[in-house]
C-alpha atoms as a PDB file:
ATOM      1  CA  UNK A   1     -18.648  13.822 -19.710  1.00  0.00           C
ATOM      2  CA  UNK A   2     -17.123  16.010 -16.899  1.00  0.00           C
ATOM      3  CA  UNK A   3     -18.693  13.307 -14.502  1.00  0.00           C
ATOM      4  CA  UNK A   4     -16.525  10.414 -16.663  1.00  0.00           C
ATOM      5  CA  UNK A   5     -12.952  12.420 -16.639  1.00  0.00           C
ATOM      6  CA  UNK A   6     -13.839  13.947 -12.742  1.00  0.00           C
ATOM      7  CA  UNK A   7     -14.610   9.577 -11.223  1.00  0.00           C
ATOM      8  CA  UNK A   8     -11.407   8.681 -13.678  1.00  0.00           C
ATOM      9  CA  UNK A   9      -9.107  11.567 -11.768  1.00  0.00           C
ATOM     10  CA  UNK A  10     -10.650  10.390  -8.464  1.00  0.00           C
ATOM     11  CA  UNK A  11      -9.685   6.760  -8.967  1.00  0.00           C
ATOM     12  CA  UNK A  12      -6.444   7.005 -10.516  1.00  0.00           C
ATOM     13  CA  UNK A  13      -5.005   9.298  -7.664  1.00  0.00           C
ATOM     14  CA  UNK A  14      -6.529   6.850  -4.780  1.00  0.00           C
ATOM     15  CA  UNK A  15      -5.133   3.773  -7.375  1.00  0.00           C
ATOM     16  CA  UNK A  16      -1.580   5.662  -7.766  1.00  0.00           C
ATOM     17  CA  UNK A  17      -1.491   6.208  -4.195  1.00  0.00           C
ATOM     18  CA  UNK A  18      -1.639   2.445  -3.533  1.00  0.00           C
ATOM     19  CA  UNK A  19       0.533   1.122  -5.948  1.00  0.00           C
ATOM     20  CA  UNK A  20       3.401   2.820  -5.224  1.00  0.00           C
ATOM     21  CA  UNK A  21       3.579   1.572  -1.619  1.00  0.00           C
ATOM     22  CA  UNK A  22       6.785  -0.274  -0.814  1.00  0.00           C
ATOM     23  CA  UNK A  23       6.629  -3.888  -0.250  1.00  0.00           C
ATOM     24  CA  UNK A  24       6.981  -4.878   3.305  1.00  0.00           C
ATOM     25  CA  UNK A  25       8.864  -7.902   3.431  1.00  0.00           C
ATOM     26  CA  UNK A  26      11.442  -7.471   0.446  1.00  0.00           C
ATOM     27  CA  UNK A  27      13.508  -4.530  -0.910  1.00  0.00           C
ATOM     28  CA  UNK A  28      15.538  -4.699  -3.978  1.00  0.00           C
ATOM     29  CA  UNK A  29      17.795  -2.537  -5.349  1.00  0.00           C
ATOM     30  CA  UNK A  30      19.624  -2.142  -8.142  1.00  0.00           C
ATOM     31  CA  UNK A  31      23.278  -2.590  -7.427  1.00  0.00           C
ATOM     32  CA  UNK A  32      23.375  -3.935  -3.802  1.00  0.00           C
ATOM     33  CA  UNK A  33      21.098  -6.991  -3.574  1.00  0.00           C
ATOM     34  CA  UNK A  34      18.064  -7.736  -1.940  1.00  0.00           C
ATOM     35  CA  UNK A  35      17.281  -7.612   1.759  1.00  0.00           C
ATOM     36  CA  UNK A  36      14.186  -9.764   2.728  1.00  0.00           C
ATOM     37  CA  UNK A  37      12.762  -9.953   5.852  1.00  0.00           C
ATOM     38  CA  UNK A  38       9.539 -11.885   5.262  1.00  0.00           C
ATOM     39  CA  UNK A  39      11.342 -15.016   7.371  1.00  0.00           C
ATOM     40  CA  UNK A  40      11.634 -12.785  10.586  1.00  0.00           C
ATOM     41  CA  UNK A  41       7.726 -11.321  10.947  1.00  0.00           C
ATOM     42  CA  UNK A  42       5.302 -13.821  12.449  1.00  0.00           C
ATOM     43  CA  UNK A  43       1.777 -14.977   9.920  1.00  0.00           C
ATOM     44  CA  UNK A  44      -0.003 -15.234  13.553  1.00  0.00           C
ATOM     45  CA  UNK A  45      -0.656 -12.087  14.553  1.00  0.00           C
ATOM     46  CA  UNK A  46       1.708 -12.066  17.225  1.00  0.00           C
ATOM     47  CA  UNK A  47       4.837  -9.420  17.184  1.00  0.00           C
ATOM     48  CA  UNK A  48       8.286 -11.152  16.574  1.00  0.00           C
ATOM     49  CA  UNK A  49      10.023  -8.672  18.955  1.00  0.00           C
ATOM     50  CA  UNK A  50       7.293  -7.730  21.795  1.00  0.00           C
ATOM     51  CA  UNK A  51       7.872  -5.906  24.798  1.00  0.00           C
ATOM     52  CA  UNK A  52      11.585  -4.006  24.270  1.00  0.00           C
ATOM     53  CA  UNK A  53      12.427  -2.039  26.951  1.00  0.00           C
ATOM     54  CA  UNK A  54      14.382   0.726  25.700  1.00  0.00           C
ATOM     55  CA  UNK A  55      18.461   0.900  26.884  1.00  0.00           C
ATOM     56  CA  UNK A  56      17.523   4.366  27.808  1.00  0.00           C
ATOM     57  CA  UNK A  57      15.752   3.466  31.104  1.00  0.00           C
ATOM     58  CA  UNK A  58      12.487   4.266  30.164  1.00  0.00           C
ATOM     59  CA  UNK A  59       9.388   1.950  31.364  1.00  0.00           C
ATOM     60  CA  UNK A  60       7.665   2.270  27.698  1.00  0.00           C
ATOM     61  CA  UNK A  61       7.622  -1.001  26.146  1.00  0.00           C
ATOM     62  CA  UNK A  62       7.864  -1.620  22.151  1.00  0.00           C
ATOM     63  CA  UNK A  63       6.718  -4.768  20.174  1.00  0.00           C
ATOM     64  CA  UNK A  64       8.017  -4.910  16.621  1.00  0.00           C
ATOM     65  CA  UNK A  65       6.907  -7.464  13.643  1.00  0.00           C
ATOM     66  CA  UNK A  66       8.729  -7.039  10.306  1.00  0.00           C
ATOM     67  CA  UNK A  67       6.697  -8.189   6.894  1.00  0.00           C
ATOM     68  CA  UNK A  68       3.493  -8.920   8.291  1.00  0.00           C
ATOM     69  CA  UNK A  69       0.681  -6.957  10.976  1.00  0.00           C
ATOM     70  CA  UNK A  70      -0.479  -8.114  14.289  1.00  0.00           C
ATOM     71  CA  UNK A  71      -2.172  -6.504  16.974  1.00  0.00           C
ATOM     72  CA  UNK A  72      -2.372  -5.873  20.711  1.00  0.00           C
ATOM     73  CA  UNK A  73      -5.605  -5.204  22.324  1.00  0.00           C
ATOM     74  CA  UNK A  74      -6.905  -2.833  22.982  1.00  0.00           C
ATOM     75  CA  UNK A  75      -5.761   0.095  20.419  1.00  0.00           C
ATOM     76  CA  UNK A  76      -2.833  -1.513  17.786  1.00  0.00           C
ATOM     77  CA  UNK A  77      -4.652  -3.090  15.555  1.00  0.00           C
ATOM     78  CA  UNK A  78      -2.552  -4.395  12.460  1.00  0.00           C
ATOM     79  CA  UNK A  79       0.528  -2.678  13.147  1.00  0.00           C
ATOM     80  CA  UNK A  80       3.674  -2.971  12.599  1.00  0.00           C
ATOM     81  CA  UNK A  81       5.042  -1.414  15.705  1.00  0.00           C
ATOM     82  CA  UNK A  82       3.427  -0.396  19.028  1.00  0.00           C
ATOM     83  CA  UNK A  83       3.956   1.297  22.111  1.00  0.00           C
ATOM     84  CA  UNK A  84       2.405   0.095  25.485  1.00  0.00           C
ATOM     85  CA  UNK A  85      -0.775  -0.784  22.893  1.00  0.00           C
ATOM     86  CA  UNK A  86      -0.557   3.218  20.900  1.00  0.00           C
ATOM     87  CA  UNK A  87       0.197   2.798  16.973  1.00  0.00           C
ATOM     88  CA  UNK A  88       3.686   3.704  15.839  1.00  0.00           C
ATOM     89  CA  UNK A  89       3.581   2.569  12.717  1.00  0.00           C
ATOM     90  CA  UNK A  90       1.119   0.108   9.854  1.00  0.00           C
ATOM     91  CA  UNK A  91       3.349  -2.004   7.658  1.00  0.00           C
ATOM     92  CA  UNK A  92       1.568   0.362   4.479  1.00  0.00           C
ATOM     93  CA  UNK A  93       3.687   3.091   5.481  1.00  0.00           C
ATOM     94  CA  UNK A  94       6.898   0.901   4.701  1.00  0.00           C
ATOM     95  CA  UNK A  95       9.221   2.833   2.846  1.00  0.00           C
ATOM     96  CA  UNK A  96      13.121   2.143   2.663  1.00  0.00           C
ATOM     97  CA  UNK A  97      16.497   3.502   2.708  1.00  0.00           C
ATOM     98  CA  UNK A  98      19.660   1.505   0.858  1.00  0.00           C
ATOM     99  CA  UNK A  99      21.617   3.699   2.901  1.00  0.00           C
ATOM    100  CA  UNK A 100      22.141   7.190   1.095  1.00  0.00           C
ATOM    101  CA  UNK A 101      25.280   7.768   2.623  1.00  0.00           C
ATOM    102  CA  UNK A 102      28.263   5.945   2.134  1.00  0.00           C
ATOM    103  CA  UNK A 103      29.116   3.726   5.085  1.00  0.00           C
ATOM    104  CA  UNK A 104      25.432   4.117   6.350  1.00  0.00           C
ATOM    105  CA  UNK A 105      22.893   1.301   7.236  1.00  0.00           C
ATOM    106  CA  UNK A 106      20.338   0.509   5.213  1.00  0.00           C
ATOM    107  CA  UNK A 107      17.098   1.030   7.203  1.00  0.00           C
ATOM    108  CA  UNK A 108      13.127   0.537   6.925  1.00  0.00           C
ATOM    109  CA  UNK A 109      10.596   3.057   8.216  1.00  0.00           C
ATOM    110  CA  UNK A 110       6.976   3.410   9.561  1.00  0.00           C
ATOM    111  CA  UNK A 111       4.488   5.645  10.111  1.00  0.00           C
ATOM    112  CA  UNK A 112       1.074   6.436  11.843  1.00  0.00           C
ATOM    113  CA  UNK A 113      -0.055  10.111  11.941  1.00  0.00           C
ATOM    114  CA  UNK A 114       2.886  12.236  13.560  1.00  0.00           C
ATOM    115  CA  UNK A 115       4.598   9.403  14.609  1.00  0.00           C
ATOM    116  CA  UNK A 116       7.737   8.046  12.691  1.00  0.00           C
ATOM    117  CA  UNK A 117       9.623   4.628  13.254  1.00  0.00           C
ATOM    118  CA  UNK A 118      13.100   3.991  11.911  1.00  0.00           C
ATOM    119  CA  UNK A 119      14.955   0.680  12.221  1.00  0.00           C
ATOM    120  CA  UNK A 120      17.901   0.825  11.505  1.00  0.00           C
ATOM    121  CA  UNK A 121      19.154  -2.808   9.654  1.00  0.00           C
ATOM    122  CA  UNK A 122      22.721  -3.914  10.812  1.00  0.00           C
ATOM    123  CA  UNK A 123      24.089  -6.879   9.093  1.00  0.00           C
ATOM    124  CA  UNK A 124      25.055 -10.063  10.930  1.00  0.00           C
ATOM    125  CA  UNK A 125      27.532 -12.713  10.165  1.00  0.00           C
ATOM    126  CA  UNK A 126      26.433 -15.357  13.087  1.00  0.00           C
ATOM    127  CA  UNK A 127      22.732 -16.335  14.411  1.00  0.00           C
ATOM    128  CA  UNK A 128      22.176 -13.386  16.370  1.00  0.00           C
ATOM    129  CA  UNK A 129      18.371 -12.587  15.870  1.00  0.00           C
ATOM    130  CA  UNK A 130      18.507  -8.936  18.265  1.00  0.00           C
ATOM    131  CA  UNK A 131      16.143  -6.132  18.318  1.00  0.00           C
ATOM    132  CA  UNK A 132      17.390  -2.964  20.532  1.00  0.00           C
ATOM    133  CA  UNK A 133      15.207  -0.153  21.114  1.00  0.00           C
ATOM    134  CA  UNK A 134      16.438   3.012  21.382  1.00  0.00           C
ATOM    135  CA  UNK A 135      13.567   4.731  22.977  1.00  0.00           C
ATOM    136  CA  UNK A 136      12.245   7.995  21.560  1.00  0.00           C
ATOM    137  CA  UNK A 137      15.474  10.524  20.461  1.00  0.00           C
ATOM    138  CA  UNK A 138      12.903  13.640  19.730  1.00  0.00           C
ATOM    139  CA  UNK A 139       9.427  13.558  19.671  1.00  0.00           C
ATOM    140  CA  UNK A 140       7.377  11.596  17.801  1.00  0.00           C
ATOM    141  CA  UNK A 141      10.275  10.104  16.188  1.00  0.00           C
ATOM    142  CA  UNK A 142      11.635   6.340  17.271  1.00  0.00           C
ATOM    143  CA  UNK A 143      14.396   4.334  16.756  1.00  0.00           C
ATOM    144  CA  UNK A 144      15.154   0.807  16.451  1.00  0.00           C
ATOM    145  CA  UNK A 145      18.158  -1.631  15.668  1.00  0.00           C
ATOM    146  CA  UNK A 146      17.126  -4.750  14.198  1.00  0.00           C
ATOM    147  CA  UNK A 147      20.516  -7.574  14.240  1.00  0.00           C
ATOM    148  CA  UNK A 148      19.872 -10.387  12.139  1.00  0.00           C
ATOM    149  CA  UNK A 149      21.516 -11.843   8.646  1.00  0.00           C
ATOM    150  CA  UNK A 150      18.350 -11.568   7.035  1.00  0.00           C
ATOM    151  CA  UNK A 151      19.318  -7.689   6.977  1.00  0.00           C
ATOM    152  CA  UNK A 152      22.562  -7.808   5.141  1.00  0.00           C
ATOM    153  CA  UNK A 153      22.240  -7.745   1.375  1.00  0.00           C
ATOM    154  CA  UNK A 154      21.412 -11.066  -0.157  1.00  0.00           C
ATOM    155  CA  UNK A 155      21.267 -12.659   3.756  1.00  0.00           C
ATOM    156  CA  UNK A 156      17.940 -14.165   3.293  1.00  0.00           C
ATOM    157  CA  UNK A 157      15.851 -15.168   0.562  1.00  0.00           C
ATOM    158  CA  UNK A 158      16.394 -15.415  -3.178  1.00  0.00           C
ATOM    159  CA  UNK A 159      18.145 -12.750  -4.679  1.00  0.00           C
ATOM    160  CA  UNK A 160      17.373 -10.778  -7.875  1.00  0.00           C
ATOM    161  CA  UNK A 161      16.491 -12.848 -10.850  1.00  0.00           C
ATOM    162  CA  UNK A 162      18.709 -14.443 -13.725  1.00  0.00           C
ATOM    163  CA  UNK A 163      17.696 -12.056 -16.355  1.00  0.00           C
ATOM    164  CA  UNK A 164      18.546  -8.975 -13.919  1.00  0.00           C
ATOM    165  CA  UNK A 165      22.357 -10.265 -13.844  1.00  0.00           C
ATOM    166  CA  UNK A 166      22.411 -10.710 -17.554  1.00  0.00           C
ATOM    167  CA  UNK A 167      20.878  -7.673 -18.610  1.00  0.00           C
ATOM    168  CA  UNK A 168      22.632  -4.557 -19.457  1.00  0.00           C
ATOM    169  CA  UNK A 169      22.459  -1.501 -17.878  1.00  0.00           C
ATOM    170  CA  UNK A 170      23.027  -2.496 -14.268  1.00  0.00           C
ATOM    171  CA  UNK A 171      20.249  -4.902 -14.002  1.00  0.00           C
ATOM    172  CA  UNK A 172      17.448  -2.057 -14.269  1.00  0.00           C
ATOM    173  CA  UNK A 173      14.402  -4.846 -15.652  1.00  0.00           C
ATOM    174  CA  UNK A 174      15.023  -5.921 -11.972  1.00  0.00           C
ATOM    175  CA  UNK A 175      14.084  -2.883 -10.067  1.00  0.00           C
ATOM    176  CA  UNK A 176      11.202  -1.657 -11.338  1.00  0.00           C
ATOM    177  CA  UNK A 177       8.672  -1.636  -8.967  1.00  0.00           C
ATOM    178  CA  UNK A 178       5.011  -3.134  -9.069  1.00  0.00           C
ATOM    179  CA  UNK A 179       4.040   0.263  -8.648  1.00  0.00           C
ATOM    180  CA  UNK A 180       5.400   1.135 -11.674  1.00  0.00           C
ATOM    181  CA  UNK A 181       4.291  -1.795 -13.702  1.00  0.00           C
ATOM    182  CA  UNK A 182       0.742  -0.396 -12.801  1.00  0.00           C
ATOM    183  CA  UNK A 183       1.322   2.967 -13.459  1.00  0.00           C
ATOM    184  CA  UNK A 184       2.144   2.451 -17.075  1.00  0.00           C
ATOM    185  CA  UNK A 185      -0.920   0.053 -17.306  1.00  0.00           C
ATOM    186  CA  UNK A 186      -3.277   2.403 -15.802  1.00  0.00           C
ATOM    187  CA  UNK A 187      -2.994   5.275 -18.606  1.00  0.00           C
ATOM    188  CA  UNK A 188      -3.701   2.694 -21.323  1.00  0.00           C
ATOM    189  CA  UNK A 189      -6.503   1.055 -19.363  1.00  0.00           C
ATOM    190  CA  UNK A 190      -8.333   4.269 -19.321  1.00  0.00           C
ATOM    191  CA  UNK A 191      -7.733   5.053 -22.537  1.00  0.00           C
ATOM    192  CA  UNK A 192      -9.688   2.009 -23.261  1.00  0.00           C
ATOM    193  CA  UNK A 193     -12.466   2.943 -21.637  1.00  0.00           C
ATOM    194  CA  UNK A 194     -12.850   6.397 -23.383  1.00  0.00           C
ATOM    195  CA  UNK A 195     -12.937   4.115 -26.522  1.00  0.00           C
ATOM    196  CA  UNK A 196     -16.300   2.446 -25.535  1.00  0.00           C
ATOM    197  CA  UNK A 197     -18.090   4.977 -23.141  1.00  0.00           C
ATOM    198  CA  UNK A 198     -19.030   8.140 -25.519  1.00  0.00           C
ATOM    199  CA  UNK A 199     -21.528  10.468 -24.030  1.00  0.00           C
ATOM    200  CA  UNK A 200     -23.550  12.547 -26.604  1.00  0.00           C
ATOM    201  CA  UNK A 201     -26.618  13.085 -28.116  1.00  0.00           C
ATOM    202  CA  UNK A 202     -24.954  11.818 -31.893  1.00  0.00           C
ATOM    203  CA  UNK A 203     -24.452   8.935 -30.065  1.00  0.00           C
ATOM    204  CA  UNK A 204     -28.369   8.126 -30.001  1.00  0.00           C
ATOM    205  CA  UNK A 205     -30.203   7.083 -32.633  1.00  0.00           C
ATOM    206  CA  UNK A 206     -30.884   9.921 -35.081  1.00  0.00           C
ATOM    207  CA  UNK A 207     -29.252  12.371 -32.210  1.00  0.00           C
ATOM    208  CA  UNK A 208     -27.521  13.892 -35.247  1.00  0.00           C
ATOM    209  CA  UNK A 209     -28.236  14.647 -39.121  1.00  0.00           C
ATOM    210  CA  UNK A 210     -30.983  14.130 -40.961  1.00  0.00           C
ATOM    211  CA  UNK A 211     -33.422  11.688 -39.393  1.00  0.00           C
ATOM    212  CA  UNK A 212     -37.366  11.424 -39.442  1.00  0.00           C
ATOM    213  CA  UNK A 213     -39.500  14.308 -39.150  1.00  0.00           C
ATOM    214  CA  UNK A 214     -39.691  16.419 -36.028  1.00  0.00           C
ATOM    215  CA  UNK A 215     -42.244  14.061 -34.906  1.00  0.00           C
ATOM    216  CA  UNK A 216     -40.557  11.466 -33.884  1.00  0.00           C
ATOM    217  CA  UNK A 217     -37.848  13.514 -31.990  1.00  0.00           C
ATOM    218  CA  UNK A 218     -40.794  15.292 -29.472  1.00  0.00           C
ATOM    219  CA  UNK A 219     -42.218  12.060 -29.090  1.00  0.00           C
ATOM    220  CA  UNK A 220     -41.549   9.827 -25.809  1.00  0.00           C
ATOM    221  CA  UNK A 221     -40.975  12.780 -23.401  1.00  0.00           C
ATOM    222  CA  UNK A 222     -37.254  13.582 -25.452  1.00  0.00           C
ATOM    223  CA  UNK A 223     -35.730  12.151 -21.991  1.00  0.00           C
ATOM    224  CA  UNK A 224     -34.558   8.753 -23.352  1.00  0.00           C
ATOM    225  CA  UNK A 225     -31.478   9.909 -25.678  1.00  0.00           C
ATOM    226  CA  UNK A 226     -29.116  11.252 -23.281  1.00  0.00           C
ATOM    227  CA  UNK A 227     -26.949   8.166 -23.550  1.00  0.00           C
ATOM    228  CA  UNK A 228     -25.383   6.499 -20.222  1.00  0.00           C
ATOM    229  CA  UNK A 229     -25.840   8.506 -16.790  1.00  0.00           C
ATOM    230  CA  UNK A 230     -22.780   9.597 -14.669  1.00  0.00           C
ATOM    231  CA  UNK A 231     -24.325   6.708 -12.166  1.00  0.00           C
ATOM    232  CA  UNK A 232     -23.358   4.102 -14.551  1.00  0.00           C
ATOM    233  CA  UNK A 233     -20.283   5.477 -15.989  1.00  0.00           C
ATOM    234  CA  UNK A 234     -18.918   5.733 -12.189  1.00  0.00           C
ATOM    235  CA  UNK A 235     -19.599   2.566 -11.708  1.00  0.00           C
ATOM    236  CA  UNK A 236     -18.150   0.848 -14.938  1.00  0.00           C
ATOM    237  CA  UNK A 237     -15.245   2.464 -14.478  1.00  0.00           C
ATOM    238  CA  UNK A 238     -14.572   1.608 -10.885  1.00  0.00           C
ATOM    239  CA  UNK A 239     -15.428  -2.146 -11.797  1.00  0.00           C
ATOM    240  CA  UNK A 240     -13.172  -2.146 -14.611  1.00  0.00           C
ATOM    241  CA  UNK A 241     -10.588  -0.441 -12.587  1.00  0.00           C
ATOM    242  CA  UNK A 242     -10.543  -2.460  -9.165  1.00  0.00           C
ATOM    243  CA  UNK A 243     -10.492  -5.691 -11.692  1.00  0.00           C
ATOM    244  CA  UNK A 244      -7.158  -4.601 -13.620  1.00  0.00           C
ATOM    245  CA  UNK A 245      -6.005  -4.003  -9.870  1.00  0.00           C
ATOM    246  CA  UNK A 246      -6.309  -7.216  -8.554  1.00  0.00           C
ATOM    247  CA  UNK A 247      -6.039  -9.324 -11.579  1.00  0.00           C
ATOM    248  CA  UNK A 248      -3.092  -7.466 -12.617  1.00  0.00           C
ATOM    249  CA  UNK A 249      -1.100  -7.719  -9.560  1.00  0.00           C
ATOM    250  CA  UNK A 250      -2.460 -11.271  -8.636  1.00  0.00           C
ATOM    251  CA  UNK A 251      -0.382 -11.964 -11.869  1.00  0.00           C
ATOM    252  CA  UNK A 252       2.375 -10.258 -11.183  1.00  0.00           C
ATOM    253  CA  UNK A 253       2.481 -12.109  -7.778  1.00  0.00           C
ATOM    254  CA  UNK A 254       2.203 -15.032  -9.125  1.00  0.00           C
ATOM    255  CA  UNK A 255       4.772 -14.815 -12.413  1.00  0.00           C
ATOM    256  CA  UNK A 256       7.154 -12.697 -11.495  1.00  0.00           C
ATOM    257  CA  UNK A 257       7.887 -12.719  -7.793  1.00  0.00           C
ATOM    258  CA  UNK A 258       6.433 -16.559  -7.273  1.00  0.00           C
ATOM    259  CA  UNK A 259       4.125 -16.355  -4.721  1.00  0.00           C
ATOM    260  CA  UNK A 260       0.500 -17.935  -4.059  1.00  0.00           C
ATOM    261  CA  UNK A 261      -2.209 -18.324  -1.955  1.00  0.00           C
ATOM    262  CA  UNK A 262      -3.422 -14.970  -0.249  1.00  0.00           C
ATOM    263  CA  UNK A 263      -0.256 -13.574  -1.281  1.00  0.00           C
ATOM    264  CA  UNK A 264      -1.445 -12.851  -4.482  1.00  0.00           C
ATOM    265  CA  UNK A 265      -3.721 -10.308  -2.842  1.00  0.00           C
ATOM    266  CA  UNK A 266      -2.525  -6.884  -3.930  1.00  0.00           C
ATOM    267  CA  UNK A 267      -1.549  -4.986  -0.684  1.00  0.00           C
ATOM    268  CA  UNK A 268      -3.260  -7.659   1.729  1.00  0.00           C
ATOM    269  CA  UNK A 269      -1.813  -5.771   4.597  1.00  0.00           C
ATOM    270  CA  UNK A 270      -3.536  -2.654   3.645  1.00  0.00           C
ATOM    271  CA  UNK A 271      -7.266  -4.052   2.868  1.00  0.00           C
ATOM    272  CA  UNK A 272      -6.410  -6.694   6.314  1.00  0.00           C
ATOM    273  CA  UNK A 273      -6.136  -3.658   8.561  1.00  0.00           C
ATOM    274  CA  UNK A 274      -8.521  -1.469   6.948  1.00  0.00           C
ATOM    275  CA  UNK A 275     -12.075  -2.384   9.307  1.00  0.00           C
ATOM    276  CA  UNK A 276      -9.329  -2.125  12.090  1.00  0.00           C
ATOM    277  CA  UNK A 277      -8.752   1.960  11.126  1.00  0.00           C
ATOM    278  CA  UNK A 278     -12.665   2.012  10.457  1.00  0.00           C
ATOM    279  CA  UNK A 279     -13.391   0.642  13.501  1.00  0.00           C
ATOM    280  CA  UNK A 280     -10.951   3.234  15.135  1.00  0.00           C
ATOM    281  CA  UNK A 281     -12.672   6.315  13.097  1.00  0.00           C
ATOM    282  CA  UNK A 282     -16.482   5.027  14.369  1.00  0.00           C
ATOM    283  CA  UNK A 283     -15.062   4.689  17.995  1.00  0.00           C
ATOM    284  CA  UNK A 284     -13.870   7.728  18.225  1.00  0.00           C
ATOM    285  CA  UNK A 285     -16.656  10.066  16.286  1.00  0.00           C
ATOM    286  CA  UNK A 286     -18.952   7.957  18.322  1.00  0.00           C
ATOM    287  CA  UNK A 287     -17.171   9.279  21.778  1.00  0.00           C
ATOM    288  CA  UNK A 288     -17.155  12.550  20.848  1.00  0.00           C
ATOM    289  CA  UNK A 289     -20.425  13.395  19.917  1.00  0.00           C
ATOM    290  CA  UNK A 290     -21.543  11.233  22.992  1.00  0.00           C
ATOM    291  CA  UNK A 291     -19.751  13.266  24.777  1.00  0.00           C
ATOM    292  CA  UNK A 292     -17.661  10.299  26.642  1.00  0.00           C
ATOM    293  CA  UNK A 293     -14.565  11.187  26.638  1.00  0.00           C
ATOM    294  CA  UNK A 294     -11.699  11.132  23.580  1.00  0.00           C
ATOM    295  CA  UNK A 295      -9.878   8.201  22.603  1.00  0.00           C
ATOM    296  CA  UNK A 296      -6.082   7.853  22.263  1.00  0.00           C
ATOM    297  CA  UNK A 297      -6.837   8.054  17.974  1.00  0.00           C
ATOM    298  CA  UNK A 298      -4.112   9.652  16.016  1.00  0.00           C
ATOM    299  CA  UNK A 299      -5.129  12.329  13.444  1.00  0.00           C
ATOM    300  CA  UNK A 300      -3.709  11.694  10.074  1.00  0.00           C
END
């Protein structure tokens, strides 16, 4: 039984922790609107923005591509923004900023190890499409302006659903998050599971009260009543759990936010760069213990 709850704990802090990533492309808030950028970031794995020089002088160039990864050989692999080819940021880091201050820009941010991008998103009336680098204010930390009407509120896109207007309460339905969709979903999912994986010896046949004679309990080497072993209960409940993952936010994809294809794939920019940050982690234990030299990989 400890094995059961110890593989549930494992699995629903790795699950948690990917759920409640931001979406890329599209933020929605409450009160303000939407701001999508999924019409600015390129499908082909090119960067939308490559090679900013920064206004600062500085002979570092930046390549930036909102929504979706690319890469640039040899080291940015899946990104979301790169340096003269050194990660700055993976589109799962995405988290966003309304603007907590009042007057401020709203703004999206990456991240890879140490390093931190902001880009800052400043509203624009005409067809200017403008991405300004501002170089590297303090270390390790980057800034961006991104000019484009697809980052006002409501610039690009559809905006928040006809039941969010028409709701009270501010339009609240219309915020919640996948993430949090999946949160409540995951408690009752395990639940479930504790209702048809019991572990004891009363669960075997005469395990418990009065049975046959003592006989038949020392017969067959008293090693086939232990029930399910932790091997198979890990693996049921991983199953059952990567299923409701997919399943459950291929439908929420598809119903509520109206997408298809491999959009329906929950968090396809994470599991798309993953072999790219496996590949990375080989490399570089490889080098190391080979002795030939260290790689420019960034400790998270």
């Amino acid at each position: 039984m400890m094995m059961s709850w110890l593989t549930i704990f494992t699995y629903s802090t790795l699950l948690s922790s990917l759920i409640i990533a931001d979406d890329p492309c599209r933020y929605q808030h409450p009160t303000k609107g939407v701001i999508d950028l999924t019409s600015l970031g390129r499908t082909d794995g090119q960067p939308a923005y490559p090679d900013k020089l920064p206004s600062t002088g500085s002979s570092y160039k930046f390549s930036y591509n909102p929504c979706k990864p690319f890469t640039e050989q040899p080291n940015c692999t899946g990104v979301a923004v790169c340096q003269d080819y050194f990660t700055l940021g993976t589109q799962d880091s995405v988290k966003w900023d309304p603007g907590t201050t009042l007057g401020s820009s709203p703004s999206v941010s990456y991240s890879a190890g140490e390093k931190k991008v902001i880009v800052i998103l400043q509203c624009a009336t005409d067809d200017t499409n403008e991405l300004e680098a501002l170089g590297e204010p303090s270390i390790n930390n980057y800034r961006f302006i991104l000019t484009h009407k697809c980052a006002c509120w409501d610039g690009c896109g559809s905006g928040p659903p006809e039941t969010t207007t028409k709701s009270g309460g501010g339009g609240s339905s219309g915020s919640r998050s996948e993430g949090t969709v999946f949160i409540i979903i995951l408690p009752i999912l395990v639940f479930c599971l504790f209702q048809f994986i019991l572990t004891h010896k009363c669960a075997c046949w005469d395990g418990c009260g009065s049975g046959p004679p003592e006989t038949t309990t020392k017969s067959g080497g008293g090693g086939g009543s232990s029930g399910l072993p932790g091997g198979a209960v890990f693996i049921i409940i991983l199953v059952v759990l990567l299923f409701a993952y997919f399943v459950g936010f291929a439908a929420y994809y598809r119903f509520r936010l109206e997408k298809g294809g491999v959009d329906l794939i929950a968090h396809r920019t994470f599991w798309v760069g993953l072999p790219g940050y496996a590949k990375d982690g080989v490399v570089h234990v490889y080098r190391r213990v080979a002795n030939k030299g260290d790689t420019p990989y960034q400790s998270v």
